[in-house]
Protein backbone atom coordinates (compact mmCIF):
# COMPACT_ATOMS: atom_id res chain seq x y z
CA UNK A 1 9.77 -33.95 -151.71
CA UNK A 2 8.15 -32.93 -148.68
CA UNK A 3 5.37 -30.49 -148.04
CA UNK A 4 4.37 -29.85 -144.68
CA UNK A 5 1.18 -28.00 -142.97
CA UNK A 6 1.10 -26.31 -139.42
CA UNK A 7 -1.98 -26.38 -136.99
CA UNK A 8 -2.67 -25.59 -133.72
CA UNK A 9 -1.66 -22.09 -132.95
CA UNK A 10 -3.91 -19.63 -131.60
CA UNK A 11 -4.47 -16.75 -128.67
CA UNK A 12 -3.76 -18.12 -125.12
CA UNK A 13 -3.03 -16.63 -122.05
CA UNK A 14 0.27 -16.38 -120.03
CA UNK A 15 0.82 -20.01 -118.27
CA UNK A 16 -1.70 -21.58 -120.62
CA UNK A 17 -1.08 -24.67 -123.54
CA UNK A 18 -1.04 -25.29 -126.99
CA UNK A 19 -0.24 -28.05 -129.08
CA UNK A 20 1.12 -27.41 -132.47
CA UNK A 21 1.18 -30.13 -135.08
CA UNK A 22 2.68 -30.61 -138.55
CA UNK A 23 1.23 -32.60 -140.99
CA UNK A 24 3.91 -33.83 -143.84
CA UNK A 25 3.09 -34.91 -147.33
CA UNK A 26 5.25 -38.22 -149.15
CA UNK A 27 6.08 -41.88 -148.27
CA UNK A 28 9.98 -40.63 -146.92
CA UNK A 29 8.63 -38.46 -144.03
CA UNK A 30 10.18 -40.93 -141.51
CA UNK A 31 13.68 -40.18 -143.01
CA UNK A 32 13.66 -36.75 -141.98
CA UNK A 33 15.18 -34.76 -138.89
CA UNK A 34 12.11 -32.72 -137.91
CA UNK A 35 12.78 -28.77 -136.40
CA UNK A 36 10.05 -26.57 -135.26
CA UNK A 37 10.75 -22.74 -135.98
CA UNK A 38 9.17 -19.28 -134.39
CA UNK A 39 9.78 -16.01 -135.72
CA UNK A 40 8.87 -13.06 -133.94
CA UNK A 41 8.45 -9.55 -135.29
CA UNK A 42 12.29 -7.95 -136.08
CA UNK A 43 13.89 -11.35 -134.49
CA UNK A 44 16.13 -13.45 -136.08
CA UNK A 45 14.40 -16.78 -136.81
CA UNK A 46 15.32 -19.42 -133.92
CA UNK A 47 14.94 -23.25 -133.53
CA UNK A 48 12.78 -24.02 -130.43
CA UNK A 49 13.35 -27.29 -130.77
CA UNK A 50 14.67 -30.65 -132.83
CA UNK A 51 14.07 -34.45 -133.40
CA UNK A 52 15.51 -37.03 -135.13
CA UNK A 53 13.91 -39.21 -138.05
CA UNK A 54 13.41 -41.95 -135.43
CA UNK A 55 12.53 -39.85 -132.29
CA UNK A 56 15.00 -41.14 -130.40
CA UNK A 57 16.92 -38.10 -129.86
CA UNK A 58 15.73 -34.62 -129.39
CA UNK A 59 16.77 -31.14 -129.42
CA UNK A 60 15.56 -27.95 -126.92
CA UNK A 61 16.29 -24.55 -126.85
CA UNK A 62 17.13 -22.69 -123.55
CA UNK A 63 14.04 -20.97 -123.65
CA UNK A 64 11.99 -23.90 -124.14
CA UNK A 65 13.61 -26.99 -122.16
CA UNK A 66 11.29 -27.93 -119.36
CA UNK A 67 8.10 -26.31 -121.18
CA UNK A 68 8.19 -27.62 -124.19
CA UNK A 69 8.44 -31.42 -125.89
CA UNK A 70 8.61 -32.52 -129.65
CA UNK A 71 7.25 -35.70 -130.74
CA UNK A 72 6.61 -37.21 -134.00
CA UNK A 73 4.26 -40.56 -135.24
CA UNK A 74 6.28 -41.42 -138.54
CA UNK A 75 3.17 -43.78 -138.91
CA UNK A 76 1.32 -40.53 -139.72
CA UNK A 77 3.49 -38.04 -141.11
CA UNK A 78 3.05 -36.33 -138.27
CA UNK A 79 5.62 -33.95 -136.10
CA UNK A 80 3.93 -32.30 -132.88
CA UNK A 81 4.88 -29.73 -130.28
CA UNK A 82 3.71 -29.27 -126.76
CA UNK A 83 4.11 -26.17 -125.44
CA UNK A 84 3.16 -25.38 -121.60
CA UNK A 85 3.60 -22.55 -119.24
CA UNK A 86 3.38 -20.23 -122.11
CA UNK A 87 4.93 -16.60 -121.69
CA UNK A 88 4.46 -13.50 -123.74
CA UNK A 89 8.16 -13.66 -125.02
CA UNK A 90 7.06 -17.22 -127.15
CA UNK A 91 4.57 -15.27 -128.88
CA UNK A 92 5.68 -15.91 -132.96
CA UNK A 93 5.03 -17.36 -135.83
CA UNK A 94 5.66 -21.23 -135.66
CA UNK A 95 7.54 -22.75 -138.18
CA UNK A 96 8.04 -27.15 -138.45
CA UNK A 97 10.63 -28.07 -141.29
CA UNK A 98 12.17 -30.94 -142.59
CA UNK A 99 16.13 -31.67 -143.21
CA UNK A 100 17.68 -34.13 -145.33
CA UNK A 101 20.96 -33.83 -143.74
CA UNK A 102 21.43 -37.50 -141.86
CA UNK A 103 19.06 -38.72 -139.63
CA UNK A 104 20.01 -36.69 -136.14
CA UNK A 105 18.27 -33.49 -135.38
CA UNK A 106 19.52 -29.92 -137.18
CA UNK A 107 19.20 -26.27 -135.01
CA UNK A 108 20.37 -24.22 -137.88
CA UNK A 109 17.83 -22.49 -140.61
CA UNK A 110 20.09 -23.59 -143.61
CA UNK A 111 20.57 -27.01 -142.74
CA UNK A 112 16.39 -28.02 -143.04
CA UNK A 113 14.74 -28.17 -146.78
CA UNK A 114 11.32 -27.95 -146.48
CA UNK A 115 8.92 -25.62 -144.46
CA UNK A 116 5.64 -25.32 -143.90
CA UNK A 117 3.79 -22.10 -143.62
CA UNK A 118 3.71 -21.08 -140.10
CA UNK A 119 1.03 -21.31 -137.57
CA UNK A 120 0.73 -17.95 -135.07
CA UNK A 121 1.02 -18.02 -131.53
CA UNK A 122 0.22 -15.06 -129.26
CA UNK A 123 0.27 -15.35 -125.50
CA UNK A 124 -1.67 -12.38 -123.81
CA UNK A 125 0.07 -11.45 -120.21
């Protein structure tokens, strides 16, 4: 089992940066496809972005290719997520998760078992 913690959100303005990161509990972190979440108010949660258990492959949304990038250091249980250029439209709660299924990166909700609690992020305009 894994249990994951969020950090790094916070107020920023449009065009500024923020770098979340997600701590994860257990010896088997490095087996796990990694997936950071948001969830905005009366929106459907959405994967922003994915990463395999090695790193070597990644996953980006539409709305975040070219601003954001998702790293991990399976040396310390650790999953991270750059985000630049913010805009008021990625204001949401943040969201990392871990999926058992295989080792390549997951986009869909159902497919990820563990989640940690959410970090905000609101961009002022």
């Amino acid at each position: 089992q894994v249990q994951l913690a969020e950090s790094g959100g916070g107020l920023v303005q449009a065009g500024g940066s923020l770098r979340l990161s997600c701590a994860g509990s257990g010896r088997t972190f490095s087996r796990y496809a990694m997936g950071w979440f948001r969830q905005a108010p009366g929106k459907e949660r959405e994967c922003v972005a994915a990463i395999s258990w090695s790193g070597s492959t990644t996953y980006y949304a539409d709305s975040a290719k070219g601003r954001f990038t998702i790293s991990r250091d399976n040396d310390k249980n650790t999953v991270f997520l750059q985000m630049k250029n913010l805009k008021p439209e990625d204001t949401a709660v943040y969201y990392c998760a871990a999926s058992k299924s295989g080792t390549t990166w997951r986009t869909n909700s159902w497919e990820y078992d563990y989640w940690g609690q959410g970090t905000q992020v609101t961009v002022s305009s």
